[in-house]
Every structure is written in structure tokens, then in C-alpha cells.
C-alpha atoms as a PDB file:
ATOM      1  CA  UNK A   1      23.882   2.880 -16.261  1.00  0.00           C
ATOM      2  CA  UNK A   2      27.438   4.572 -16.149  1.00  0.00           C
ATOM      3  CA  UNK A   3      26.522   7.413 -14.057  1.00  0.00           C
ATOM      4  CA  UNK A   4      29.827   8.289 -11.879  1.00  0.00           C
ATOM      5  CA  UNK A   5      28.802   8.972  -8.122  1.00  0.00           C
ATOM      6  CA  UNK A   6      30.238  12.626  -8.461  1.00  0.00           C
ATOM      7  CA  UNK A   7      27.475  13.324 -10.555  1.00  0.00           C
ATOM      8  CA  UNK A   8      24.950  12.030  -8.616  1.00  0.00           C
ATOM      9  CA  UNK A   9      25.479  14.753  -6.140  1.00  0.00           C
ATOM     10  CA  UNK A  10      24.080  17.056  -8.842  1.00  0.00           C
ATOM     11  CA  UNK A  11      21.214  15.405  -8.664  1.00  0.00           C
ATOM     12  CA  UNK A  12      20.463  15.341  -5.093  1.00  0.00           C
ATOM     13  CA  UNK A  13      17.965  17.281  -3.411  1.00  0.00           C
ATOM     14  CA  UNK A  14      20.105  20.175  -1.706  1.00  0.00           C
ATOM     15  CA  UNK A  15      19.098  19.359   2.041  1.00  0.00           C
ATOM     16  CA  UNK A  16      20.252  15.875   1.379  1.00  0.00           C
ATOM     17  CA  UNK A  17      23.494  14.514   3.198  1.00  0.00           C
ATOM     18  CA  UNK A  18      24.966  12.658   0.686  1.00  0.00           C
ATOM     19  CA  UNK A  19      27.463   9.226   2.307  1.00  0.00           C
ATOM     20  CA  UNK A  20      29.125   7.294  -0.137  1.00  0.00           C
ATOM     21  CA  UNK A  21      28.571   3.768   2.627  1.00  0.00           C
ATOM     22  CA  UNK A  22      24.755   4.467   2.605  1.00  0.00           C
ATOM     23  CA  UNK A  23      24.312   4.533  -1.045  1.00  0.00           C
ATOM     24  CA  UNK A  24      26.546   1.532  -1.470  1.00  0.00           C
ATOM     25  CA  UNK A  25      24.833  -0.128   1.687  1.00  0.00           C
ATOM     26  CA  UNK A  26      21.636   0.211  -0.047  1.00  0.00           C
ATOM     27  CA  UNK A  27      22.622  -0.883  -3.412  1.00  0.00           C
ATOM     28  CA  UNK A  28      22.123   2.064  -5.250  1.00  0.00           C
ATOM     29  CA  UNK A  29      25.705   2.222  -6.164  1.00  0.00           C
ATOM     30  CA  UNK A  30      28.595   0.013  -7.533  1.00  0.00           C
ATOM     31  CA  UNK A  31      32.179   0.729  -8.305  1.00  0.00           C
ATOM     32  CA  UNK A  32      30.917   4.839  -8.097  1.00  0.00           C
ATOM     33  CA  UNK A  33      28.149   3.933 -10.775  1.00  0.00           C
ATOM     34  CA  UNK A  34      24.931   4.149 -10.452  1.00  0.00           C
ATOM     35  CA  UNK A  35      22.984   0.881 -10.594  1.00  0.00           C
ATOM     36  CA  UNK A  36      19.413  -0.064 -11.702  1.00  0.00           C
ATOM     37  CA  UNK A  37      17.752   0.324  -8.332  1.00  0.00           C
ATOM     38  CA  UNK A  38      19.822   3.688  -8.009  1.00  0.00           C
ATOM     39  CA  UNK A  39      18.715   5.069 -11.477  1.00  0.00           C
ATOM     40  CA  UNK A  40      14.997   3.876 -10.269  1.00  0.00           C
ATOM     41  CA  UNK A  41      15.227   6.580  -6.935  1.00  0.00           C
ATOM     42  CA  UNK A  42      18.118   9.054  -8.421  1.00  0.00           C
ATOM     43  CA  UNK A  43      18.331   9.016 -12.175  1.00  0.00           C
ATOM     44  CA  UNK A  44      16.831  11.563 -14.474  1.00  0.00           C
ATOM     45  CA  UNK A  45      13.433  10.920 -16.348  1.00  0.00           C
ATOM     46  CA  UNK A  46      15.406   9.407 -19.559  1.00  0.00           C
ATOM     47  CA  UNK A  47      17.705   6.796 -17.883  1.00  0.00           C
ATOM     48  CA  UNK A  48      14.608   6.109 -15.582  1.00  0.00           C
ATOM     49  CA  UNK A  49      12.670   5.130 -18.796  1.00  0.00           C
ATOM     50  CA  UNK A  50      15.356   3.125 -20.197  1.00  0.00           C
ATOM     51  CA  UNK A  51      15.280   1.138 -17.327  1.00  0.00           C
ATOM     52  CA  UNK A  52      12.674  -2.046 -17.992  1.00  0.00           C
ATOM     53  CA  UNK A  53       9.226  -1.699 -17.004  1.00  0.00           C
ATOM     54  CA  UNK A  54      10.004   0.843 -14.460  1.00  0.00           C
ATOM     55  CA  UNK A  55       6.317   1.680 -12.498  1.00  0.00           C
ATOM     56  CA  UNK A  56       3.596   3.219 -14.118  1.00  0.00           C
ATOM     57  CA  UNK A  57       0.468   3.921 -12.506  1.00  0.00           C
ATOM     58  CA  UNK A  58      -2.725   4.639 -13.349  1.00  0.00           C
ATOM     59  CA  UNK A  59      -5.993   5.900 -11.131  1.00  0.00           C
ATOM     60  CA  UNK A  60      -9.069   6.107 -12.633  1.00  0.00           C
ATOM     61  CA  UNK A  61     -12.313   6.711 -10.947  1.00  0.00           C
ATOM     62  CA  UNK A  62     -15.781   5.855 -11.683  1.00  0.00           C
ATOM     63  CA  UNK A  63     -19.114   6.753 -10.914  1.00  0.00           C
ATOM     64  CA  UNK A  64     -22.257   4.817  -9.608  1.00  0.00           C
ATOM     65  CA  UNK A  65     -22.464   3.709 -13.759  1.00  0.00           C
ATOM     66  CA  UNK A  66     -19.551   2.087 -14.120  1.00  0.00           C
ATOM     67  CA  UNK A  67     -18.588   5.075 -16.371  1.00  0.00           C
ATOM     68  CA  UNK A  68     -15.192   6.930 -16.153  1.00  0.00           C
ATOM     69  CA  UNK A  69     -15.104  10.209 -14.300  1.00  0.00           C
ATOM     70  CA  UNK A  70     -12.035  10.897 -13.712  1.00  0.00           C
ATOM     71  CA  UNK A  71      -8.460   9.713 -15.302  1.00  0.00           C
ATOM     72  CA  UNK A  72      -4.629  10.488 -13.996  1.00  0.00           C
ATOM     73  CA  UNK A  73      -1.715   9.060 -15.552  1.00  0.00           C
ATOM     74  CA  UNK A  74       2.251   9.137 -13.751  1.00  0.00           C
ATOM     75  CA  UNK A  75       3.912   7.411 -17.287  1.00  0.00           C
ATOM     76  CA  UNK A  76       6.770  10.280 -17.894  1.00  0.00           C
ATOM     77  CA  UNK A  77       9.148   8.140 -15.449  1.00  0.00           C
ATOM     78  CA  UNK A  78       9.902  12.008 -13.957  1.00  0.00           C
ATOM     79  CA  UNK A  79       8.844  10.753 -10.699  1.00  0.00           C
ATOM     80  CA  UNK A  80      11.024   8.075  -8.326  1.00  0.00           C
ATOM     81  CA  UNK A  81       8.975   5.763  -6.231  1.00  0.00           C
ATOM     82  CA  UNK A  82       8.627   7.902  -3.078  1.00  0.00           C
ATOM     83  CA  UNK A  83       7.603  10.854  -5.136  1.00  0.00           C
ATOM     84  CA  UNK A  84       5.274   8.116  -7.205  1.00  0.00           C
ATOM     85  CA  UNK A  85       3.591   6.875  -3.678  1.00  0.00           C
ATOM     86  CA  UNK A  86       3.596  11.091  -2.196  1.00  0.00           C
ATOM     87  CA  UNK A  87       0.953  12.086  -5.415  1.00  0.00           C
ATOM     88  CA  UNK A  88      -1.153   9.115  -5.416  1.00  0.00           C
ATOM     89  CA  UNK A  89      -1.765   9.903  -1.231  1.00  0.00           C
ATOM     90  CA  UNK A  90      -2.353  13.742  -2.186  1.00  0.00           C
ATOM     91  CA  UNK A  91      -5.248  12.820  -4.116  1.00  0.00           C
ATOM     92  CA  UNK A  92      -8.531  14.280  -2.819  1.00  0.00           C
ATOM     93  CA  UNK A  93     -10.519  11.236  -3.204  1.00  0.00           C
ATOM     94  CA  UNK A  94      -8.925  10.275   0.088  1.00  0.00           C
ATOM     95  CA  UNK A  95     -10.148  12.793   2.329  1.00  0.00           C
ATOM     96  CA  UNK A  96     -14.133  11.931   1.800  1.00  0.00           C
ATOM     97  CA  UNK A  97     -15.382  10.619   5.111  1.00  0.00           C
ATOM     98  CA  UNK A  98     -18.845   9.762   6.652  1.00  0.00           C
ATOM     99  CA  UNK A  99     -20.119  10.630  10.356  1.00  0.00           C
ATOM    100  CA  UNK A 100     -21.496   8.865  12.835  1.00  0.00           C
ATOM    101  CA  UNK A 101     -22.754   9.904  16.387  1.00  0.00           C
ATOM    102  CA  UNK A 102     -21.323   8.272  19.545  1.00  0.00           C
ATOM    103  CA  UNK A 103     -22.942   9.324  22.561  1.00  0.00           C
ATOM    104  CA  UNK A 104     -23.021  13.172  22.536  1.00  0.00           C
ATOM    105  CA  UNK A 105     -19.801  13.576  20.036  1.00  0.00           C
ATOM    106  CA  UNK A 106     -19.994  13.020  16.245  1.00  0.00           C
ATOM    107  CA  UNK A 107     -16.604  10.388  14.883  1.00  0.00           C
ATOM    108  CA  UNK A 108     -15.567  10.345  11.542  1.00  0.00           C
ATOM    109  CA  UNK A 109     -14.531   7.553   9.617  1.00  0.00           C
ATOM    110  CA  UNK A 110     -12.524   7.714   6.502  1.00  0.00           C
ATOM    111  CA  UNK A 111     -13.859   6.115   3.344  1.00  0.00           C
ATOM    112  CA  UNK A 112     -10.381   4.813   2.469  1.00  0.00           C
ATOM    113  CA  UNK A 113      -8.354   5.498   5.739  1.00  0.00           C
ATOM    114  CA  UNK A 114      -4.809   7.215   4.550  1.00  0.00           C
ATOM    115  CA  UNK A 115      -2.223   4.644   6.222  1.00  0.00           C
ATOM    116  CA  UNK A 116      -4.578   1.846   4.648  1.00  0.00           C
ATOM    117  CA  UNK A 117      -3.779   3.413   0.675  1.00  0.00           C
ATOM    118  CA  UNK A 118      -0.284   4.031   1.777  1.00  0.00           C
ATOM    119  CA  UNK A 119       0.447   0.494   2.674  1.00  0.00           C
ATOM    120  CA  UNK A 120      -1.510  -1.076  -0.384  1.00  0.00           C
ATOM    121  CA  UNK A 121       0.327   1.261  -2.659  1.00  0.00           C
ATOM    122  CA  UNK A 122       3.941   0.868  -1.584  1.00  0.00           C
ATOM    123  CA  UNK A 123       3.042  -2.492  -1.838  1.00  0.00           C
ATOM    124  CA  UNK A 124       2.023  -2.645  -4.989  1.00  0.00           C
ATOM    125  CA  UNK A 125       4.999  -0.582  -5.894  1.00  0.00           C
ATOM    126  CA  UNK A 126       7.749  -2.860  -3.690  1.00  0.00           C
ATOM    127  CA  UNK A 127       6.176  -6.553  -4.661  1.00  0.00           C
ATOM    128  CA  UNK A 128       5.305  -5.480  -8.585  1.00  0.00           C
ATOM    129  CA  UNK A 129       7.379  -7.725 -10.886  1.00  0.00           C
ATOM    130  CA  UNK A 130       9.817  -5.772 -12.251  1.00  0.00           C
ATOM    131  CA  UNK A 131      10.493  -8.451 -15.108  1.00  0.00           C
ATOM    132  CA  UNK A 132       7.231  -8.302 -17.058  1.00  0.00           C
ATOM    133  CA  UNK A 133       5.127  -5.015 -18.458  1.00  0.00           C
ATOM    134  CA  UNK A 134       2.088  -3.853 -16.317  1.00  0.00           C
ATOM    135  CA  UNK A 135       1.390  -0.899 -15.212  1.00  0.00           C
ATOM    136  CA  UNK A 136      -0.794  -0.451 -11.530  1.00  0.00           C
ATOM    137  CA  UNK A 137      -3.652   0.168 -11.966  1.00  0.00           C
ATOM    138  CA  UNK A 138      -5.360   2.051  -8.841  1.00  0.00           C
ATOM    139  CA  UNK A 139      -9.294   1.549  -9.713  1.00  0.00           C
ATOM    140  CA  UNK A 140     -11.971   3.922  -7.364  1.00  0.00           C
ATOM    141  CA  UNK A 141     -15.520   2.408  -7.758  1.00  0.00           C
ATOM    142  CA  UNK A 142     -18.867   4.211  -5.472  1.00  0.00           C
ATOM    143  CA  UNK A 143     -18.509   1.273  -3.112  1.00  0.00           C
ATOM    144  CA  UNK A 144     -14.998  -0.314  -3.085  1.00  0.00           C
ATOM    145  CA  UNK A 145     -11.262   0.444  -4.385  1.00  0.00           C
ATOM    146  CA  UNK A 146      -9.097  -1.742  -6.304  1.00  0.00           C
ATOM    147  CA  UNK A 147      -5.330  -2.160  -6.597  1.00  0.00           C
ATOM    148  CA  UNK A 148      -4.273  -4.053  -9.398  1.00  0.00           C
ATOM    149  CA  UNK A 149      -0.719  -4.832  -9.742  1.00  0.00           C
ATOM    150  CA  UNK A 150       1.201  -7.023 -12.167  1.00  0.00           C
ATOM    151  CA  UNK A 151       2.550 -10.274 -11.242  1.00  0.00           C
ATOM    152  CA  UNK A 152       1.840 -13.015  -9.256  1.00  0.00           C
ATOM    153  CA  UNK A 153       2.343 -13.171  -6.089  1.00  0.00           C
ATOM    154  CA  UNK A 154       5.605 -14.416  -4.962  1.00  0.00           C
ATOM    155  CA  UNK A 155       6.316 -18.143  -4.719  1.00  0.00           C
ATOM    156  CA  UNK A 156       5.021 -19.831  -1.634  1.00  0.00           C
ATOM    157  CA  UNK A 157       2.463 -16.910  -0.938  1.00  0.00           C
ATOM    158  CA  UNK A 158      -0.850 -17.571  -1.218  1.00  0.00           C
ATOM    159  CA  UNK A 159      -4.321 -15.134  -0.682  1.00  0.00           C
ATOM    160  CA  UNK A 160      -5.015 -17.197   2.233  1.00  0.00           C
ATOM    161  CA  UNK A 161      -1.999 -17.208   4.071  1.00  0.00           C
ATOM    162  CA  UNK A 162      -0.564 -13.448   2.822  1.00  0.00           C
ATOM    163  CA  UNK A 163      -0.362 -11.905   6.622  1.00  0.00           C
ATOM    164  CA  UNK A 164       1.394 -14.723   8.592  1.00  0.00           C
ATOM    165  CA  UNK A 165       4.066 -15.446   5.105  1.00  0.00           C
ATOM    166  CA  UNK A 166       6.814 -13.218   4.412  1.00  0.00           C
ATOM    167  CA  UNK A 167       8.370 -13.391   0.771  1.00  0.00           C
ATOM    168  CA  UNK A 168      10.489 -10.587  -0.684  1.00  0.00           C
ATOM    169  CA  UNK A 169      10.264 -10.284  -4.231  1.00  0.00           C
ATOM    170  CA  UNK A 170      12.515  -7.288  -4.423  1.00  0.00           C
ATOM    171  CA  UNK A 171      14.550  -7.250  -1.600  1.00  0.00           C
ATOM    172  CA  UNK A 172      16.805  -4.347  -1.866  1.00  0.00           C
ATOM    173  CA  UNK A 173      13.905  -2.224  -2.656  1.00  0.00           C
ATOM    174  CA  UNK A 174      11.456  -3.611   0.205  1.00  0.00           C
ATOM    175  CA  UNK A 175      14.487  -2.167   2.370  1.00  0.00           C
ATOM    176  CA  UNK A 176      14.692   1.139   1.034  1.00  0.00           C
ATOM    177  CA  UNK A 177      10.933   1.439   1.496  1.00  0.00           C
ATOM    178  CA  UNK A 178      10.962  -0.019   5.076  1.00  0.00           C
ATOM    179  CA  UNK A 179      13.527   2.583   6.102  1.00  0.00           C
ATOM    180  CA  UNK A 180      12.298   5.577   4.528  1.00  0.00           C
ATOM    181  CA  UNK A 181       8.827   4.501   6.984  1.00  0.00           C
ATOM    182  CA  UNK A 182       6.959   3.854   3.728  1.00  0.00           C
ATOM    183  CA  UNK A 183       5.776   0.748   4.533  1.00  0.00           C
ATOM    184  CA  UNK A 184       5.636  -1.314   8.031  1.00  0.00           C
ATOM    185  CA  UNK A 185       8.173  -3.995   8.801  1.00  0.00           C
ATOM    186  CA  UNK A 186       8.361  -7.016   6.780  1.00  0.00           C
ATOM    187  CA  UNK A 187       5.293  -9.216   7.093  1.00  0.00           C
ATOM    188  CA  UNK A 188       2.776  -6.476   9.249  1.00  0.00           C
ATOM    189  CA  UNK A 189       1.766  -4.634   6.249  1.00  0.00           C
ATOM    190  CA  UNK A 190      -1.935  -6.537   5.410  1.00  0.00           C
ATOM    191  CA  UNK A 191      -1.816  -6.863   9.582  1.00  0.00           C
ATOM    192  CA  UNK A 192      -1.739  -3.027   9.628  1.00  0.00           C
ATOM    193  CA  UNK A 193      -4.385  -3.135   6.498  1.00  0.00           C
ATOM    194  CA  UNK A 194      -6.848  -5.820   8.616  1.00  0.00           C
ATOM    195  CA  UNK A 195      -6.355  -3.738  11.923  1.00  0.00           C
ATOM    196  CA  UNK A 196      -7.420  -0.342  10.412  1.00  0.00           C
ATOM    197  CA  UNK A 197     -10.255  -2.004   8.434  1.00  0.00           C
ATOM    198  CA  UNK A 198     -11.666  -4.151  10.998  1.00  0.00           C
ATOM    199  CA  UNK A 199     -11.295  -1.421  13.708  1.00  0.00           C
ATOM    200  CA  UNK A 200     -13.935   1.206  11.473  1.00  0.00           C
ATOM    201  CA  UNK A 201     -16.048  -1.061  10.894  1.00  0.00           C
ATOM    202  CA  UNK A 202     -15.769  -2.304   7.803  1.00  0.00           C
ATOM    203  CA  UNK A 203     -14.938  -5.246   5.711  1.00  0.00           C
ATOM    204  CA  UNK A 204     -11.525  -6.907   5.897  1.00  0.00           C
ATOM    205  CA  UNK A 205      -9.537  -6.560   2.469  1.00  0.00           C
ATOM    206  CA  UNK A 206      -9.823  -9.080  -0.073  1.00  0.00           C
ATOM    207  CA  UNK A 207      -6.707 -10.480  -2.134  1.00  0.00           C
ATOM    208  CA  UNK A 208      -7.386 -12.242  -5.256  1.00  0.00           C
ATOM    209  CA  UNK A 209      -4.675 -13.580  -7.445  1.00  0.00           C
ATOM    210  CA  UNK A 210      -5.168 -13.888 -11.486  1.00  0.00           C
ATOM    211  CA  UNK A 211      -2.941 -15.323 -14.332  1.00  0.00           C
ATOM    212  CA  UNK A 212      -1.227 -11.875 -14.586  1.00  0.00           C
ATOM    213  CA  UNK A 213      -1.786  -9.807 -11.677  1.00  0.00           C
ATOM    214  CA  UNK A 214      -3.102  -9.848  -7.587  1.00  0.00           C
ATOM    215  CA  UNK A 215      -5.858  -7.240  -7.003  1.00  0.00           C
ATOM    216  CA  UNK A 216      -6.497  -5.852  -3.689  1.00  0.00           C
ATOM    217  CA  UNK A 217     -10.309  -4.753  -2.982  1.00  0.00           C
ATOM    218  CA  UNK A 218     -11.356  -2.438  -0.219  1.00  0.00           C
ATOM    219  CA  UNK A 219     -15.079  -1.953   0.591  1.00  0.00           C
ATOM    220  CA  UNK A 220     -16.408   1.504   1.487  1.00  0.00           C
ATOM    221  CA  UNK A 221     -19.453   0.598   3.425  1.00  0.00           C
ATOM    222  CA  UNK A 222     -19.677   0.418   6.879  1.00  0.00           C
ATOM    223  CA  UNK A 223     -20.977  -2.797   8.311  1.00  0.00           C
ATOM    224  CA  UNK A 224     -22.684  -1.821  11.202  1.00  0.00           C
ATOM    225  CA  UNK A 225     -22.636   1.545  13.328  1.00  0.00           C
ATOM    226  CA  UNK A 226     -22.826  -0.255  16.307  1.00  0.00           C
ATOM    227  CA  UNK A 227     -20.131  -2.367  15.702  1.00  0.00           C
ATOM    228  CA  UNK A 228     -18.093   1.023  15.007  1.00  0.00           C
ATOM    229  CA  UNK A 229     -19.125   2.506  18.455  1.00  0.00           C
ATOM    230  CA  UNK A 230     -18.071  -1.341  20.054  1.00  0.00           C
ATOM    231  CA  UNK A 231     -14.594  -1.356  18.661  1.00  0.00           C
ATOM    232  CA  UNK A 232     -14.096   2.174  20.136  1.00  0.00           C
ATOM    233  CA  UNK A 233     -15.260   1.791  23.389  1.00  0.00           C
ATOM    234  CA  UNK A 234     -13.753  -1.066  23.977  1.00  0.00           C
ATOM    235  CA  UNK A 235     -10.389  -0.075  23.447  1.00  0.00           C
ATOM    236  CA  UNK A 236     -10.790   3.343  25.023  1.00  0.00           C
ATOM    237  CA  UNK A 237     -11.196   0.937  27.850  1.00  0.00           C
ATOM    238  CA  UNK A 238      -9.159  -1.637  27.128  1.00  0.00           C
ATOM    239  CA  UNK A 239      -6.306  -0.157  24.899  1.00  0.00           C
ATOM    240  CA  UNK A 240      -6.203  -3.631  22.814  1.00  0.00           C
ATOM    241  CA  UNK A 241      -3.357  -4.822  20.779  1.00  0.00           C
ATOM    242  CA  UNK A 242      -3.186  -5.130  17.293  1.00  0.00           C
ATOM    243  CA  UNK A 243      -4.565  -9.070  17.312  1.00  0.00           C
ATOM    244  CA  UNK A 244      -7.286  -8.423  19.697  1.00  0.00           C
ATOM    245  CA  UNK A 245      -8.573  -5.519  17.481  1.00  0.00           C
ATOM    246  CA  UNK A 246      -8.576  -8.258  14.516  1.00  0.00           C
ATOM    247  CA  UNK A 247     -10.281 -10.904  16.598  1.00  0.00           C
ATOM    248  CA  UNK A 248     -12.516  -8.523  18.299  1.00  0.00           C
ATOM    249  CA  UNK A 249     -13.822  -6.924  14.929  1.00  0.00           C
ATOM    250  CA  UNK A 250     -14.225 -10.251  13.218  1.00  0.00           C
ATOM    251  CA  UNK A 251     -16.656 -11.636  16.046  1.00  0.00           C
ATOM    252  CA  UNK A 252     -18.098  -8.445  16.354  1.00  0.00           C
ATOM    253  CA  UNK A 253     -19.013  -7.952  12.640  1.00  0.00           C
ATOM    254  CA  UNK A 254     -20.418 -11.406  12.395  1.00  0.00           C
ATOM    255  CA  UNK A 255     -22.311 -11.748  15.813  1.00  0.00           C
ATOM    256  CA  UNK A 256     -21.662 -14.871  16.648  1.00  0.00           C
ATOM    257  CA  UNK A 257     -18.337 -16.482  15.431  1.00  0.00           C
ATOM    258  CA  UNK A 258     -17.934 -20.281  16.354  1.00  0.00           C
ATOM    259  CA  UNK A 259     -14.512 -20.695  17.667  1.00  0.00           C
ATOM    260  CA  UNK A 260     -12.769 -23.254  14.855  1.00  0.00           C
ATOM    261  CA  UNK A 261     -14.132 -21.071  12.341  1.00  0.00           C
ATOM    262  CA  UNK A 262     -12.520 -17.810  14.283  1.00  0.00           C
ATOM    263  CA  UNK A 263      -9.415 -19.804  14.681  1.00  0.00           C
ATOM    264  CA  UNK A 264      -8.848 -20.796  10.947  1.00  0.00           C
ATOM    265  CA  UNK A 265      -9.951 -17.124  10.288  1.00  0.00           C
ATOM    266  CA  UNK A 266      -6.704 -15.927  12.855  1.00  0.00           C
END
């Protein structure tokens, strides 16, 4: 796109300090033009859609049927990724909860804890492949949530080993993301995603990889109340790391954990 970087100003946001080095440090400009990763976060809605298979995302919700309830649609390309991610985590369907009593006080756990949908999105938006069609696909069931996003995973990454292997499929954009505190370093996203899980009580996410795309499932249900109250008493007490909280919740959820099966699990 020949956009010249004077005009780009135009474009800003007013409250935003505009440095020739940072765009260029960040790729988002070349020779004072605007590149493809620049038109993705800066361009207007038609050079965004010119761009190929630029994200489009869909949510759709359904009830205890399997029917459709509920439909939303970001497909105009008006909307850069950060602005993309900022709708999808202003969606009410996020702030349903359930209680449960501890003691003499009353905690409340999330159905789909906020920082958990924020990684799993940006994720979806910073690993998509942006060389074949496929829009995301963001699917809310009664008991679970689904993130569908096209492509495979990248090469080398596997379901099984996805937290302790660190690919970039779109570097310069993984950056971006990472700096704007979008998404957590390199490599601790799904760690982040396990720990959050694990630590209310519920199971830990699944990743499944097709022909065409990797879904990430989330259950709603809480395993065990108990198990809820364990994991937050014992790191009132203890204040436990991010890997003990993992460990901890994965004996705790299964009762009795034999140590080479915990260890192949880790």
C-alpha cells in the first residue's frame, strides 16, 4: 500500500505520540509507506479489506439445543486487531459467574475467566494463518466455549507439547501484541490459560488440531467445590507459583495422581 507516513498522522488517534523509529522498528512502515502489517493496525476500512484474508470473526452462541441464539459478525475490516480483541472482551457473555461458599464468605468464579478469553483470542488472532481464508470462529455452547481458528498449527508444534514449544508464525505481529500487554510473553500464554483454569476448579483446556484449523475448548463446569476451596486456601497460605498451582490442581482434581503419569502430564 503507498500510503506516505505524513498521512498516516491523519489517521492517528489524537492522544497518540506519533515516532517515525517506532513505526519503522515495528514494521509498520518502509521507505515512509505504509506496509501490510501497518495497513492491518492503521489503514482505513478499504485498504484493510484489500489486504488478503485480513481477520474476521465470528461469535455465535447457542442454547442447551444446539440451536442458535445469538449471532455477531466483525467482517467490515473497520476494526484493527486491538479494537477486534477490545469488542469480543466487552461482550456480556463474559461476566456470568457462579457462587460458591467458603467458610463464612461467598467466592465467585467466572464461567469463562476474562484474562483466559483474552489470551485465547489474541491468540487466535496473532497465530491465524494469514495465507489461507478462514474466518475465527468464537463458538459459546451451555457447557463449554470453542475457538476455532484457521490453520494449522505451526510446524514443530504439536497439541501435546503447545506450552513448553515456542513457534512464531507471525512474528512481527506476535511483537506488537506482546508489547501493547495483549498477550503474555512468548511461550506462557496456554501456561497463563492452564494456571487460571486449574486454579477455579475446572478442567484444563483442550487443543485439538484438524486438516484446516486448531480449536481450543474450555469447559464451564466446575469439577469439584472442594477442590475450589483447596486451591484457595492453599495459596492464601502458601502464595504458590505458577507451576505449583498447575501441579497442585491436576492432583487435586484427580485425587490421586501416580507420579509418572503427573510427570508426563508437567
Amino acid at each position: 500500500m503507498e500510503l506516505r507516513a505524513g498521512w498516516v498522522k491523519n489517521m492517528m488517534p489524537k492522544n497518540f505520540v506519533l515516532q517515525e523509529e517506532l513505526l519503522e522498528h515495528y514494521l509498520l512502515i518502509s521507505n515512509n509507506h505504509l506496509t501490510n502489517l501497518g495497513v492491518l493496525w492503521f489503514g482505513n476500512r478499504k485498504d484493510r479489506a484489500l489486504l488478503l484474508y485480513a481477520p474476521i470473526i465470528q461469535f455465535i452462541k447457542y442454547d442447551e439445543r444446539g440451536s442458535k441464539i445469538n449471532k455477531m459478525v466483525w467482517d467490515d475490516f473497520t476494526e484493527n486487531p486491538k479494537e477486534l480483541l477490545n469488542e469480543i472482551l466487552a461482550l456480556p457473555d463474559w461476566k456470568e459467574s457462579v457462587e460458591i461458599s467458603d467458610g463464612l464468605f461467598r467466592k465467585t468464579i467466572p464461567n469463562y475467566d476474562i484474562e483466559v478469553i483474552r489470551e485465547i483470542i489474541a491468540n487466535a488472532l496473532v497465530h491465524k494463518s494469514y495465507t489461507m481464508r478462514g474466518d475465527i470462529f468464537i463458538n459459546l455452547y451451555h457447557d463449554r466455549l470453542e475457538v476455532h481458528s484457521p490453520g494449522r498449527l505451526p510446524l514443530g508444534v504439536t497439541p501435546s507439547n503447545i506450552i513448553s514449544k515456542s513457534v512464531q508464525r507471525n512474528q512481527h505481529l506476535s511483537k506488537i501484541f506482546h508489547d501493547l500487554k495483549l498477550i503474555e510473553k512468548e511461550g506462557s500464554g496456554y501456561d497463563k490459560v492452564f494456571e487460571i483454569q486449574l486454579f477455579n476448579g475446572k478442567p484444563e483446556p483442550i487443543v485439538e488440531e484438524g486438516d484446516d484449523r486448531v480449536v481450543v475448548t474450555l469447559k464451564k463446569q466446575i469439577i469439584s467445590k472442594e477442590v475450589v476451596r483447596l486451591m484457595s486456601n492453599v495459596n492464601n497460605e502458601f502464595n504458590l507459583n505458577q507451576k505449583e498451582i498447575i501441579a497442585l490442581g491436576m492432583i487435586a482434581q484427580s485425587g490421586i495422581l501416580l507420579f509418572p503419569y503427573l510427570s508426563t502430564k508437567l
